[in-house]
Protein backbone atom coordinates (compact mmCIF):
# COMPACT_ATOMS: atom_id res chain seq x y z
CA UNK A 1 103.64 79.59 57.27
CA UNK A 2 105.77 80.58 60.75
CA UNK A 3 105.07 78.20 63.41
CA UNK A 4 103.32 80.86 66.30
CA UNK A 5 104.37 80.80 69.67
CA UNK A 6 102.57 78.90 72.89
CA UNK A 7 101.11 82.36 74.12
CA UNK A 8 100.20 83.51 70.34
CA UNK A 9 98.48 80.35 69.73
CA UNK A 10 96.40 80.68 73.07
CA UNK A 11 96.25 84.01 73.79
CA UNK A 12 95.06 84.90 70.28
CA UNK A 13 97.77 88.61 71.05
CA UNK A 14 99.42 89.53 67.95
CA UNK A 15 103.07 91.61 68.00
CA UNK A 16 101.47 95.08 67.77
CA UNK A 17 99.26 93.96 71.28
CA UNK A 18 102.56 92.99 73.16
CA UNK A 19 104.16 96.20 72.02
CA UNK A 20 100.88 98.29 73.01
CA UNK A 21 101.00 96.71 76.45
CA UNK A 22 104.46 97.15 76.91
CA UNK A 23 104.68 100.50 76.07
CA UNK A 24 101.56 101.47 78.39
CA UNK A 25 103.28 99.42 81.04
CA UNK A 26 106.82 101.50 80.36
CA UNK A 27 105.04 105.09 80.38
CA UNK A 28 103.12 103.61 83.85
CA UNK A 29 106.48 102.30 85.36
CA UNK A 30 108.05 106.25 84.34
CA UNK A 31 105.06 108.05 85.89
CA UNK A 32 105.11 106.16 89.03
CA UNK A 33 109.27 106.84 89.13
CA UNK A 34 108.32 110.44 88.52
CA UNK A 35 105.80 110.65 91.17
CA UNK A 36 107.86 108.42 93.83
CA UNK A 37 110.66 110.88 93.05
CA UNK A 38 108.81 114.29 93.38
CA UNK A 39 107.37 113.09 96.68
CA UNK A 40 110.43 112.17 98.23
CA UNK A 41 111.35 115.62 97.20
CA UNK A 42 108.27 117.39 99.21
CA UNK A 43 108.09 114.68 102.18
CA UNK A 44 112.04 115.73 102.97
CA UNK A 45 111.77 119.86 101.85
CA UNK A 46 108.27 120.66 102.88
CA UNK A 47 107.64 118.11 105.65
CA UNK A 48 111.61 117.84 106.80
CA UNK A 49 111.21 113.90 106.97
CA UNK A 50 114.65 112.03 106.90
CA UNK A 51 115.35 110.26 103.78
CA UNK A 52 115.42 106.79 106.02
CA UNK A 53 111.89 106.96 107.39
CA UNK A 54 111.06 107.95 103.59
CA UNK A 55 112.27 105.21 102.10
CA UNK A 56 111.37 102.50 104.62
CA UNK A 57 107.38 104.25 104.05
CA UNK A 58 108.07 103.34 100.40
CA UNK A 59 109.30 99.50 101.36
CA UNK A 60 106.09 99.39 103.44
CA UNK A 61 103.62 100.40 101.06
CA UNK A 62 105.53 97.76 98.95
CA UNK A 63 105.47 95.26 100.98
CA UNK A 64 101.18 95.85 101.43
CA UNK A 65 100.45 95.90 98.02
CA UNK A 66 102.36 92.40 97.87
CA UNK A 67 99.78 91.34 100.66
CA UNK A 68 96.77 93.57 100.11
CA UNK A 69 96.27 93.37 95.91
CA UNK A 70 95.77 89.76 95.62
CA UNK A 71 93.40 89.41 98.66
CA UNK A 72 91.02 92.24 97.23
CA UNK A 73 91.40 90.65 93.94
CA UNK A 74 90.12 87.39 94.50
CA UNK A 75 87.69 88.62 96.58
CA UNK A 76 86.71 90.70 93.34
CA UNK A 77 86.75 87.67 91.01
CA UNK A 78 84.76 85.52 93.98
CA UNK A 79 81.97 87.63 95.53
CA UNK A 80 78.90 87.49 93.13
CA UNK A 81 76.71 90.27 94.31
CA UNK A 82 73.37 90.25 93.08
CA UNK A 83 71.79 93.20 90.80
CA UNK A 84 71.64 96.59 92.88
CA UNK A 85 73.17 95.28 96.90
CA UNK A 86 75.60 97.77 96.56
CA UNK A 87 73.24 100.48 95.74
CA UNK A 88 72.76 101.20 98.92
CA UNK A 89 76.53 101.54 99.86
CA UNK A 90 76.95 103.75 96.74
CA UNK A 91 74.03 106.16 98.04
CA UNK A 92 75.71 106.10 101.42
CA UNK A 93 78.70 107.23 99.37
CA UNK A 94 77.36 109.82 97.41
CA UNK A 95 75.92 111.79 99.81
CA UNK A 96 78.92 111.55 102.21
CA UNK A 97 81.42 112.74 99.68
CA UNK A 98 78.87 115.48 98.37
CA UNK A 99 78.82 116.60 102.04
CA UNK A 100 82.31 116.70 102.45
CA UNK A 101 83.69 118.48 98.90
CA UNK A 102 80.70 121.64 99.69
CA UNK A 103 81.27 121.71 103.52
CA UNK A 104 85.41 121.88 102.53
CA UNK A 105 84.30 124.49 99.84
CA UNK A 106 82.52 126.35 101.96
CA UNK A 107 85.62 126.61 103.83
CA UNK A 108 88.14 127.22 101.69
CA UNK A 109 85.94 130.52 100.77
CA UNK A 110 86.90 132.16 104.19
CA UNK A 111 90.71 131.33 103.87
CA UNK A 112 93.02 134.37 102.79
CA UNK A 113 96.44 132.75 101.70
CA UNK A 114 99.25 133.09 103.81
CA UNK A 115 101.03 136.51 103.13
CA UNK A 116 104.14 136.71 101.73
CA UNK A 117 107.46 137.11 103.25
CA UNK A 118 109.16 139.97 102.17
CA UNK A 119 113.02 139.46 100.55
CA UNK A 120 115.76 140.74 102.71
């Protein structure tokens, strides 16, 4: 029999897990290219942004995630809330974003779209 790997032995992953993973984490690593890319795209056609304060936006929200991700996740793995304290918060929620999608629905009804330019 093939002596297994460390991470086989303790993990208990076989080959076909470690190619499932890495092909979900190649087709997440293309989408977030593709959306990066058609971004950059709008934020310099639409909003007429230079390509410097662009990328440097990018670098920043980077650099946060480096900072923010592990903070929220240990406080994720820490905080022990007990059965139904966030209930509360979620109500909160809930009616907040009901208000908000209707009232912005409500609206939208009463907005023609912008007319379109004629060719020359």
């Amino acid at each position: 029999m093939a002596e297994k790997s460390y991470i086989a032995r303790t993990s208990g992953l076989k080959a076909k897990d470690y190619i499932g993973y890495a092909m979900v984490d190649a087709a997440g690593c293309l989408v977030f290219s593709l959306v990066t890319t058609l971004l950059q795209k709008y934020y310099t056609d639409i909003f007429h942004l230079s390509p410097l304060f662009i990328m440097l936006m990018f670098i920043f929200a980077r650099v946060w995630d480096v900072i923010n991700d592990p903070i929220m996740g240990r406080i994720c793995d820490t905080v022990q809330p007990g059965r139904g304290s966030c209930m509360w918060r979620r109500r909160w929620l809930s009616r907040r974003s009901s208000c908000l999608s209707s009232g912005s629905a409500w609206a939208r009804r009463g907005m023609r779209p912008p007319p379109a330019s004629t060719p020359r």
